[in-house]
PDB file of N, CA and C in Angstrom:
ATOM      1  N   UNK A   1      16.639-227.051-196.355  1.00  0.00           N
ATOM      2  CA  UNK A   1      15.332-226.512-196.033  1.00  0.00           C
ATOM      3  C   UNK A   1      14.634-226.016-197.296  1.00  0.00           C
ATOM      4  N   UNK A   2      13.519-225.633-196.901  1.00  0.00           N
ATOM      5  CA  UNK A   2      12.657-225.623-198.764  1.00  0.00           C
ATOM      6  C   UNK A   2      12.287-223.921-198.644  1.00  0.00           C
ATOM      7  N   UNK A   3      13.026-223.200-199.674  1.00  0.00           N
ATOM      8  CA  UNK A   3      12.913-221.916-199.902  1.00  0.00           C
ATOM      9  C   UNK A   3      11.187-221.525-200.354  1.00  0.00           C
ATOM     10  N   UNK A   4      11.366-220.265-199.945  1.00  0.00           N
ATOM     11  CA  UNK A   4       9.713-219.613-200.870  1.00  0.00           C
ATOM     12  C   UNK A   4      10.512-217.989-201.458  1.00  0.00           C
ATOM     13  N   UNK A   5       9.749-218.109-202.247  1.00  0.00           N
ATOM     14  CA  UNK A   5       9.399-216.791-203.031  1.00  0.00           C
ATOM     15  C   UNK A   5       8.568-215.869-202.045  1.00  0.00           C
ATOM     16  N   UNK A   6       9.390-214.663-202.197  1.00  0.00           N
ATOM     17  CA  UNK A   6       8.663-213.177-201.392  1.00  0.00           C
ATOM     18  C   UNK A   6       9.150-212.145-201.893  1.00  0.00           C
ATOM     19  N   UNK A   7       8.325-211.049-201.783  1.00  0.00           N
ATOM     20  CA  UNK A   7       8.170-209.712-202.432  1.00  0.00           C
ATOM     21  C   UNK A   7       8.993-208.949-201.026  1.00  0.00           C
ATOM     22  N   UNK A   8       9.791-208.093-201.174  1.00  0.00           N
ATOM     23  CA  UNK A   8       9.880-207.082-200.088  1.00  0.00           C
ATOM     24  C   UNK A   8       9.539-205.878-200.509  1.00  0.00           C
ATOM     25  N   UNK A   9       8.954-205.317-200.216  1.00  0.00           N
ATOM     26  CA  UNK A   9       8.665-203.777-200.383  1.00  0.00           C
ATOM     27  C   UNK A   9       9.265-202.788-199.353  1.00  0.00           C
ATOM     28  N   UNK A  10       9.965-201.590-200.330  1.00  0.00           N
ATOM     29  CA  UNK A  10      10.526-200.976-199.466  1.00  0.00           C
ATOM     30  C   UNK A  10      10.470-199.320-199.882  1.00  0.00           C
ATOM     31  N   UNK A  11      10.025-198.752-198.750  1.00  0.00           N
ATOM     32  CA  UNK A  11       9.705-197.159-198.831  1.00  0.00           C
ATOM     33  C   UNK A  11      11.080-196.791-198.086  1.00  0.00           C
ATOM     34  N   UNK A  12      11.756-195.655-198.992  1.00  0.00           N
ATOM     35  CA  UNK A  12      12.806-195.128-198.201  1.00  0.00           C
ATOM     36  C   UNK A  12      12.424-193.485-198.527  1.00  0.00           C
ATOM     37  N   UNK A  13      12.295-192.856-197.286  1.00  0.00           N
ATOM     38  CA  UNK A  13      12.094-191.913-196.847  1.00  0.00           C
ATOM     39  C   UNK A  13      13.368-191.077-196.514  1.00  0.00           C
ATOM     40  N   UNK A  14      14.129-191.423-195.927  1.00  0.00           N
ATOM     41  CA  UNK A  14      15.291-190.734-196.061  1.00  0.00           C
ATOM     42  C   UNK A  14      16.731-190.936-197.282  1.00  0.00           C
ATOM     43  N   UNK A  15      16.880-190.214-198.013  1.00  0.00           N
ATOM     44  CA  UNK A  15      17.290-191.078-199.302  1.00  0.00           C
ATOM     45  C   UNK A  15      18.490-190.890-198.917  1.00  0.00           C
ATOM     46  N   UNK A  16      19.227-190.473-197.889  1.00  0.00           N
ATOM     47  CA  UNK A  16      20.929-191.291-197.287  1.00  0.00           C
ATOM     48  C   UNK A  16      20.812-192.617-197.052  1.00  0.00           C
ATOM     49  N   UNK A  17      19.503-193.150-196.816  1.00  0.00           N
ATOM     50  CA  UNK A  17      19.526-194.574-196.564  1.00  0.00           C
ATOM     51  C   UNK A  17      20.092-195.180-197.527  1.00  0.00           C
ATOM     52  N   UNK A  18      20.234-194.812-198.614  1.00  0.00           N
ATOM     53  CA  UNK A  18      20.137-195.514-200.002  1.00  0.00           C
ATOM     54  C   UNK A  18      21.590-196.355-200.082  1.00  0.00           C
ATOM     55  N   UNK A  19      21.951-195.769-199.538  1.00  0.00           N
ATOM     56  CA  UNK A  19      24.002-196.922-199.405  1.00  0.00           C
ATOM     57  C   UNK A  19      24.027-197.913-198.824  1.00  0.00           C
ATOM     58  N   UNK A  20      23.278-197.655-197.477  1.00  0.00           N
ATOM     59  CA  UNK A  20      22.660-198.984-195.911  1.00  0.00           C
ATOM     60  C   UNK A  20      22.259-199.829-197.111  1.00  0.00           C
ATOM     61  N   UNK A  21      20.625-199.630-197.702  1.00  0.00           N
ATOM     62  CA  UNK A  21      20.235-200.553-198.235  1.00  0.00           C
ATOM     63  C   UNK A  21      20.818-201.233-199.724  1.00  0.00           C
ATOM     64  N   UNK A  22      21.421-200.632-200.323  1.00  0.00           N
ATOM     65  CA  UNK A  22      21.765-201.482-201.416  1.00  0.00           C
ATOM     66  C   UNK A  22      23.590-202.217-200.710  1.00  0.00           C
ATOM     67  N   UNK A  23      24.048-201.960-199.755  1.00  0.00           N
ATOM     68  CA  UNK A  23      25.014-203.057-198.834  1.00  0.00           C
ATOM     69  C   UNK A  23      24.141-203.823-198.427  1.00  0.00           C
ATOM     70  N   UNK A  24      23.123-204.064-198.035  1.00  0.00           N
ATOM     71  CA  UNK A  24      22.602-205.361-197.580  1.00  0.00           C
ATOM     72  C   UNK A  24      22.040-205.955-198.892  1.00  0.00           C
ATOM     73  N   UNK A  25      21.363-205.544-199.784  1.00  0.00           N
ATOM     74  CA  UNK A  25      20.827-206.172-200.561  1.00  0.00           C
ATOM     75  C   UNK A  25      21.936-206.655-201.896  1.00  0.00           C
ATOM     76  N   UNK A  26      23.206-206.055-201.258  1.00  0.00           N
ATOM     77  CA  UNK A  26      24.609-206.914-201.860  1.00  0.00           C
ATOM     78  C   UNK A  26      24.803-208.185-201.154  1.00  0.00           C
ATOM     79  N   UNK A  27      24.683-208.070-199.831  1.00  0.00           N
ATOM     80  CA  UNK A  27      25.004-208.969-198.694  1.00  0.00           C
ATOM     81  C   UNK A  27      23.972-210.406-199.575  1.00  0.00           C
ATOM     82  N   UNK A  28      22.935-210.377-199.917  1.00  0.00           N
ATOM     83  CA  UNK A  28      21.980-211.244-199.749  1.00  0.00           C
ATOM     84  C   UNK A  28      21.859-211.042-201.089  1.00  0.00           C
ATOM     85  N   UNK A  29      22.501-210.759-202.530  1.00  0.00           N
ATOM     86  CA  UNK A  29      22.509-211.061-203.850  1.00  0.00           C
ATOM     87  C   UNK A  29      22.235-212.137-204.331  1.00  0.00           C
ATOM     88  N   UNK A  30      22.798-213.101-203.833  1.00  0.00           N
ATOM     89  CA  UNK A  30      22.117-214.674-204.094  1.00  0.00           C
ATOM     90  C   UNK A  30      20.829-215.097-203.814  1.00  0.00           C
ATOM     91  N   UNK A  31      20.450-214.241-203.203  1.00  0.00           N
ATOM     92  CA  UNK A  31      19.056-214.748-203.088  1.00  0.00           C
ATOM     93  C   UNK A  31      17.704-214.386-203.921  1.00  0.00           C
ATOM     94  N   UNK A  32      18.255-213.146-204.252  1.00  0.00           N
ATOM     95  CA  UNK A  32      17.904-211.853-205.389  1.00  0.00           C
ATOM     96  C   UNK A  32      17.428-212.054-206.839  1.00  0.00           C
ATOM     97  N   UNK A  33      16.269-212.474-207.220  1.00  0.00           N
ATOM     98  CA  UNK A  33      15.754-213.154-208.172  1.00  0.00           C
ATOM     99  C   UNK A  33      15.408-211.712-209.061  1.00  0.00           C
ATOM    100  N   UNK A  34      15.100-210.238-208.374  1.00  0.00           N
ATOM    101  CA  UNK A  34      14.967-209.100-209.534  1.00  0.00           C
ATOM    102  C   UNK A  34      14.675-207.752-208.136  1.00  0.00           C
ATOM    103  N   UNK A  35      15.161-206.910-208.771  1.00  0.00           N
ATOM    104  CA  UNK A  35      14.966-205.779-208.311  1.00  0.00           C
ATOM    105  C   UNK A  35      14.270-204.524-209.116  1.00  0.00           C
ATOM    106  N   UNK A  36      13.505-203.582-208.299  1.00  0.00           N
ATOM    107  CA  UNK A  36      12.970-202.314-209.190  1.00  0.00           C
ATOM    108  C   UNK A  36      12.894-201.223-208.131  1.00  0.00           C
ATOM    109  N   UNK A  37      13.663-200.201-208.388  1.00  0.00           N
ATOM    110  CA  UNK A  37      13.340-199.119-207.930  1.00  0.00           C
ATOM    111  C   UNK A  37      12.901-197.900-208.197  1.00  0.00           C
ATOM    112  N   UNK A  38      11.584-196.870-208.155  1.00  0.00           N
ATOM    113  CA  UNK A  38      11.269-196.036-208.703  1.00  0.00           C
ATOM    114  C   UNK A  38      11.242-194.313-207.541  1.00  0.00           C
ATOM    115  N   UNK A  39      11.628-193.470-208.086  1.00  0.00           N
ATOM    116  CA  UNK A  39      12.034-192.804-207.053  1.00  0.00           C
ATOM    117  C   UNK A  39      10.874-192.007-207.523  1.00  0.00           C
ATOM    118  N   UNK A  40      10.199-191.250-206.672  1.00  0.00           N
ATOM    119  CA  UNK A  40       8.664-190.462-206.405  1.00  0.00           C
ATOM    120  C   UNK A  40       9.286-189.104-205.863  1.00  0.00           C
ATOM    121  N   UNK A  41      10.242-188.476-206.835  1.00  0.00           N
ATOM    122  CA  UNK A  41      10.429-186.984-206.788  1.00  0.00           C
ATOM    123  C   UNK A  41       9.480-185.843-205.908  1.00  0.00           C
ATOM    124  N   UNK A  42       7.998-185.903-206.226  1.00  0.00           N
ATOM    125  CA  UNK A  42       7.350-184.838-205.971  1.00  0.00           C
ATOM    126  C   UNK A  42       6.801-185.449-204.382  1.00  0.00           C
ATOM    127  N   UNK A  43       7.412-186.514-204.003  1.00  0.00           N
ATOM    128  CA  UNK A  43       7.030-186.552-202.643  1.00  0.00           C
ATOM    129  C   UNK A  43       8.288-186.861-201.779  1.00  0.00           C
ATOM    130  N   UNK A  44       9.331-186.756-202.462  1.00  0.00           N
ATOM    131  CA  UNK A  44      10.606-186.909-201.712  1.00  0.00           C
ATOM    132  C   UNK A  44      11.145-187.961-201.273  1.00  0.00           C
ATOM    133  N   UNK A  45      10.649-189.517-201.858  1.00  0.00           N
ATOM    134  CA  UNK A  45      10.507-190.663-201.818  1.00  0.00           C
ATOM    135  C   UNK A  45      11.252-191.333-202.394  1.00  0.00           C
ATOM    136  N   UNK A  46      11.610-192.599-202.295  1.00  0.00           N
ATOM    137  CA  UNK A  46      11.806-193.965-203.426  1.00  0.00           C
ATOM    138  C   UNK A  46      11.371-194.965-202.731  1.00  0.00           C
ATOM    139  N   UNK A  47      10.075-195.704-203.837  1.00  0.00           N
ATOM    140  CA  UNK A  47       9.987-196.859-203.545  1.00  0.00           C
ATOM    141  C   UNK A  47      10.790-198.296-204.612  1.00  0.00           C
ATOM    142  N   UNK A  48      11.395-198.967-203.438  1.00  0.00           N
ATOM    143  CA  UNK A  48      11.745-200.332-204.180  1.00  0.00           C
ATOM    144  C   UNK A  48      11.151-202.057-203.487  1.00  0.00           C
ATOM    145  N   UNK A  49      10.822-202.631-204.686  1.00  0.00           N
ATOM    146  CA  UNK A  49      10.456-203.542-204.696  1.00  0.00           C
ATOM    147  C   UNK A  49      11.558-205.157-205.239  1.00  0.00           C
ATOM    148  N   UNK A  50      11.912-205.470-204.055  1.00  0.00           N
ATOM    149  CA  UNK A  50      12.586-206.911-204.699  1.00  0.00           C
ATOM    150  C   UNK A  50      12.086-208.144-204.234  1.00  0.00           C
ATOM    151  N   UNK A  51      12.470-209.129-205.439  1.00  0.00           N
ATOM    152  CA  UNK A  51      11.709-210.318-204.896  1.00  0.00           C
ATOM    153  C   UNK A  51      12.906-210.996-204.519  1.00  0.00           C
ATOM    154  N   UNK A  52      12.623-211.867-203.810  1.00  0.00           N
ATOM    155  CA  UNK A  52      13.955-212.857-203.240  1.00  0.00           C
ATOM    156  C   UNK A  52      13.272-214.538-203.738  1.00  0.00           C
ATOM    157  N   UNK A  53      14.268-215.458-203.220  1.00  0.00           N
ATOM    158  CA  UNK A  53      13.861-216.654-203.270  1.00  0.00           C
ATOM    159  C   UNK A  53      14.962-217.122-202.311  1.00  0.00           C
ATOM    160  N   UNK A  54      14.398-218.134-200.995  1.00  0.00           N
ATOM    161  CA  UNK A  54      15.401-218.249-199.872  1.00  0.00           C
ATOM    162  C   UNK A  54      14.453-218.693-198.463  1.00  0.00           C
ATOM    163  N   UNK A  55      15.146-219.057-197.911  1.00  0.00           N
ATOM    164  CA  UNK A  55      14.584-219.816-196.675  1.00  0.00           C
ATOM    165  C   UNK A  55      13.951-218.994-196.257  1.00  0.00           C
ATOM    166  N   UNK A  56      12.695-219.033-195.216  1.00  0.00           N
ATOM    167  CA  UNK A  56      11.946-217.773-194.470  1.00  0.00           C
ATOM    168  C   UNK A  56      12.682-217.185-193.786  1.00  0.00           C
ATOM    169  N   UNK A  57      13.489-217.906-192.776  1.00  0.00           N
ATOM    170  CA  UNK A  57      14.640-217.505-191.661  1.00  0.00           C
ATOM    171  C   UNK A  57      15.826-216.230-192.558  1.00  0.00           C
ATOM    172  N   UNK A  58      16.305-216.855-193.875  1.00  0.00           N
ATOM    173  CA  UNK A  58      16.939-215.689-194.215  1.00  0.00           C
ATOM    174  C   UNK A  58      16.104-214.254-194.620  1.00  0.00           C
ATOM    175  N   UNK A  59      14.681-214.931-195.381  1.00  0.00           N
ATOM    176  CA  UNK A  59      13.993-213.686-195.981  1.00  0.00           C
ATOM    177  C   UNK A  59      13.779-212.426-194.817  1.00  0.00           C
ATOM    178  N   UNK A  60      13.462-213.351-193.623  1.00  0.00           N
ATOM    179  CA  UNK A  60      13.146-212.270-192.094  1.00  0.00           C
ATOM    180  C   UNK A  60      14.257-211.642-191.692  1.00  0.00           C
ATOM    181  N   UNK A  61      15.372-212.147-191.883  1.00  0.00           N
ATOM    182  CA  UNK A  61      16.453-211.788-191.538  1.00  0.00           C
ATOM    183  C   UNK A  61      17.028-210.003-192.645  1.00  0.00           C
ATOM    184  N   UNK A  62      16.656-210.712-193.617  1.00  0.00           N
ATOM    185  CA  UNK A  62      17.078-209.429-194.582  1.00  0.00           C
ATOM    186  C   UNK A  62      15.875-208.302-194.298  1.00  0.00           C
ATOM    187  N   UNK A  63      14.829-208.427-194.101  1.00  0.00           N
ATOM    188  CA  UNK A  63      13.486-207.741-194.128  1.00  0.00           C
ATOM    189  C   UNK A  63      13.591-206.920-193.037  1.00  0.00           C
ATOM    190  N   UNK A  64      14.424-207.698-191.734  1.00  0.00           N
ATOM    191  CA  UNK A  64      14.443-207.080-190.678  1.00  0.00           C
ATOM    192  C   UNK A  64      15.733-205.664-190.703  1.00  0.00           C
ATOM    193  N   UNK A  65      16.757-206.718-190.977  1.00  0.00           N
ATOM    194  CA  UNK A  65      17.759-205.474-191.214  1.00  0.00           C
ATOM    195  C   UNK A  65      17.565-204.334-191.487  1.00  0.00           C
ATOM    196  N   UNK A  66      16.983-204.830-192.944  1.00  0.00           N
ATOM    197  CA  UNK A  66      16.210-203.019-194.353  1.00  0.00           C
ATOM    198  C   UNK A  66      15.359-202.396-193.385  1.00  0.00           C
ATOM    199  N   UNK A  67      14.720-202.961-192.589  1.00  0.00           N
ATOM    200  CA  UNK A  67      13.448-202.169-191.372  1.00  0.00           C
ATOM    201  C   UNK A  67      14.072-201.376-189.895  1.00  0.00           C
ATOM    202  N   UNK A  68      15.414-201.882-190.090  1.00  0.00           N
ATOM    203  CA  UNK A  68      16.089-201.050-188.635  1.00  0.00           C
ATOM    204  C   UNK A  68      16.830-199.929-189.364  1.00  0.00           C
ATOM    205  N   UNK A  69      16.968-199.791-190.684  1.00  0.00           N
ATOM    206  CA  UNK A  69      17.337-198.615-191.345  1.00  0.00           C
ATOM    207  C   UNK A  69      16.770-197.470-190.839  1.00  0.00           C
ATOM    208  N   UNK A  70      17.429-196.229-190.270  1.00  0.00           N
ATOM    209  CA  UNK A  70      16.611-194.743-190.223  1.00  0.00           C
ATOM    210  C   UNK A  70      15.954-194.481-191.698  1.00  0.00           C
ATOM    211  N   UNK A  71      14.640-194.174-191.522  1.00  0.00           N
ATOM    212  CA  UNK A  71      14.108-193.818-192.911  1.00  0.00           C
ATOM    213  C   UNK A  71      13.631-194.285-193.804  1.00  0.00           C
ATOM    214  N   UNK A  72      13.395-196.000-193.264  1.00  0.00           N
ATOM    215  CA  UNK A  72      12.911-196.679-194.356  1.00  0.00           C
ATOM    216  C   UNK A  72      11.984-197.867-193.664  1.00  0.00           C
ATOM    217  N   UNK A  73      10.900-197.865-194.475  1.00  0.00           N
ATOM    218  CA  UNK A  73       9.803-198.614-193.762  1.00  0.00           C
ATOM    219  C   UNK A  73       9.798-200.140-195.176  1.00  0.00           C
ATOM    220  N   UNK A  74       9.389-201.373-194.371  1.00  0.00           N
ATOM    221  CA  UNK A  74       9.720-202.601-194.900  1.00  0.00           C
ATOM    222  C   UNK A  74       8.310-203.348-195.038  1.00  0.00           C
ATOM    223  N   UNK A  75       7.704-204.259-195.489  1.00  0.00           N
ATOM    224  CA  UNK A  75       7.014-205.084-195.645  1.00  0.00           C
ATOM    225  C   UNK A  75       7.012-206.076-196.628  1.00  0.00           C
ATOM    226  N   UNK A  76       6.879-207.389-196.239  1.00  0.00           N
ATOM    227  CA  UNK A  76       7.247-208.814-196.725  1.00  0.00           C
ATOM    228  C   UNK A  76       6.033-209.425-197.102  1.00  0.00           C
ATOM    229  N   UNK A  77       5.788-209.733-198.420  1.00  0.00           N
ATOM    230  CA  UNK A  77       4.707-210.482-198.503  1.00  0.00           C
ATOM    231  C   UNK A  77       5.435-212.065-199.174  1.00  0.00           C
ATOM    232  N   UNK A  78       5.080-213.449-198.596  1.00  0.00           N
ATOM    233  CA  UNK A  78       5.466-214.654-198.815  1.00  0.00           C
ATOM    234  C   UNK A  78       4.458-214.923-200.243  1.00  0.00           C
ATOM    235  N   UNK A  79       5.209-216.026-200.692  1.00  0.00           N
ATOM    236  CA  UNK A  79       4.470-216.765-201.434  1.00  0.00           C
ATOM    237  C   UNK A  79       3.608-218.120-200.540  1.00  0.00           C
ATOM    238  N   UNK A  80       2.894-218.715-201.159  1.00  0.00           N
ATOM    239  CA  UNK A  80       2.349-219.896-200.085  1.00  0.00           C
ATOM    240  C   UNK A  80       3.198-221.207-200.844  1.00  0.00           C
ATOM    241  N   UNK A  81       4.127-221.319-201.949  1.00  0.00           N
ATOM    242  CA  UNK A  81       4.802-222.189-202.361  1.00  0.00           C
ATOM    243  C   UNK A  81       6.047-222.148-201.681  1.00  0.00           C
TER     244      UNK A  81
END
């Protein structure tokens, strides 16, 4: 099947999440073209941003997981390639 490039963006609000999400985003390492995470101290935050490269079916699949996390809100933007 023919992979695309996508951004996930991810707000974690509860920062116990932080173990949940970096086990899945072990789970799905191969797909994992770069990661950045910046943690926003004065609002009690971290946002991270990774891009993947991978079938849509897996990208939804990982996007969905990180989004059933307590505490952490998800959004996927595709490439159109």
């Amino acid at each position: 099947m023919e992979t695309r490039v996508a951004l996930i963006g991810i707000i974690v609000e509860d920062l116990d999440a932080a173990e949940r999400i970096n086990t899945l985003l072990h789970e799905y390492n191969q797909y994992v073209i770069g990661r950045m995470g910046l943690p926003y101290r004065e609002k009690g935050i971290s946002i991270i941003s990774v891009v993947v490269n991978a079938e849509a079916d897996i990208i939804s699949t990982l996007a969905g997981k990180l989004g059933m996390v307590k505490g952490v809100n998800v959004k996927t933007i595709y490439s159109k390639k």
